[in-house]
Structures are given as structure tokens and as C-alpha cells.
Protein backbone atom coordinates (compact mmCIF):
# COMPACT_ATOMS: atom_id res chain seq x y z
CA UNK A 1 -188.81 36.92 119.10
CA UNK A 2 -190.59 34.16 121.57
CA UNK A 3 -191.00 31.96 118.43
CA UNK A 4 -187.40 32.25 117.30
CA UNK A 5 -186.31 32.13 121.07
CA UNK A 6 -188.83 28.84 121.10
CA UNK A 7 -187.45 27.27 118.04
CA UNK A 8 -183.79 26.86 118.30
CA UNK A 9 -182.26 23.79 119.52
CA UNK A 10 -181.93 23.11 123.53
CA UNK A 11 -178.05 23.01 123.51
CA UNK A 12 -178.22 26.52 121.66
CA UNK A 13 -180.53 28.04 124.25
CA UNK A 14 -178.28 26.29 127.05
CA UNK A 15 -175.02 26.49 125.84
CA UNK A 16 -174.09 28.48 122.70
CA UNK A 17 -176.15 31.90 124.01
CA UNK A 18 -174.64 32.04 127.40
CA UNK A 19 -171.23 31.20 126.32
CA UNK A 20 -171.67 34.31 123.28
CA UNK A 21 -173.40 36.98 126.43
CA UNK A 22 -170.70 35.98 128.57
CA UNK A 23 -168.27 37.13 125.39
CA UNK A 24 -169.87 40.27 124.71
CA UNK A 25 -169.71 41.26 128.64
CA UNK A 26 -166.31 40.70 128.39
CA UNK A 27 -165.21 42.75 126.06
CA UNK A 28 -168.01 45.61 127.18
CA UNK A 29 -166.52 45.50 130.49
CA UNK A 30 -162.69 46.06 129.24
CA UNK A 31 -164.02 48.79 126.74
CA UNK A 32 -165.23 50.19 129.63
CA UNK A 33 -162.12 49.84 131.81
CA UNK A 34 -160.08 50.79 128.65
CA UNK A 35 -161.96 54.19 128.76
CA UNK A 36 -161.42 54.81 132.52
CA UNK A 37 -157.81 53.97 132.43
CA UNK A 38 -157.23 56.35 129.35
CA UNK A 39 -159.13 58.81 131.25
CA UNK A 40 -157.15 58.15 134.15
CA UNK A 41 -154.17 58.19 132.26
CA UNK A 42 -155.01 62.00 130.84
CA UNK A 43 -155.70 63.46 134.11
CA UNK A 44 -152.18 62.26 135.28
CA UNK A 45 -150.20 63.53 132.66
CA UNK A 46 -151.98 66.70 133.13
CA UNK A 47 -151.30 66.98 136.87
CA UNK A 48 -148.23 66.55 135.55
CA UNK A 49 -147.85 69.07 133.38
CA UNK A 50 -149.50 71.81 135.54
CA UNK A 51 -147.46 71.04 138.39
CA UNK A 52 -144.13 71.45 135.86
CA UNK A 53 -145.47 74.70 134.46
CA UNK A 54 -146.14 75.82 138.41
CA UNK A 55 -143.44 75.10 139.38
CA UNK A 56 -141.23 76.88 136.37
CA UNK A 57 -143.28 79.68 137.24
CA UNK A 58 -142.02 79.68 140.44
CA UNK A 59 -138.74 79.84 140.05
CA UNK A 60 -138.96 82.43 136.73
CA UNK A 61 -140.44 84.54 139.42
CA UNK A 62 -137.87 84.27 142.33
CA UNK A 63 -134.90 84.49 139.21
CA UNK A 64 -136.87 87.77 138.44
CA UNK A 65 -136.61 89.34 141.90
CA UNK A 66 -132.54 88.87 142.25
């Protein structure tokens, strides 16, 4: 890998890599903040839900008492 590293070009080494790592991060880091969000996302919808589904049971319960 040193001699491959060694035998490209100067303006490859300087240039062309850093511009292509810099690439990759990016789109690592919003896969990454893709995942949170959607995760994120989930757990609000299911709050959501839960506190719907409470709150039905709620009032099925006081409806059952009168």
C-alpha cells in the first residue's frame, strides 16, 4: 500500500484524495443522521400512538361507569 500510496502523482495525494475522504464523510455523516432522525421519527409517532390509545382507554372506562 506504501508503494501505491508512494507512486501516484503529488496533486492526487494533495488534492484528489482529500477532496474524495471529505465526500465519503459526508455522506457517512448524513447516513448517520438519516438513521437518528428516522429513529427519532419512530419513537414520536409511537408516543403518539400510546398516548391516543391511553387516553381512549380512559374515557371507554369513565363511559363504562355511567
Amino acid at each position: 500500500m506504501a508503494e501505491f500510496w508512494k507512486s501516484l502523482p503529488s496533486w492526487v495525494r494533495n488534492v484528489v484524495v482529500p477532496i474524495l475522504v471529505l465526500i465519503v464523510a459526508w455522506y457517512v455523516l448524513l447516513a448517520v443522521l438519516s438513521l437518528v432522525g428516522a429513529i427519532i421519527a419512530f419513537a414520536v409517532k409511537a408516543l403518539i400512538v400510546v398516548g391516543i390509545a391511553a387516553a381512549v382507554v380512559i374515557l371507554v372506562k369513565k363511559a363504562a361507569r355511567h
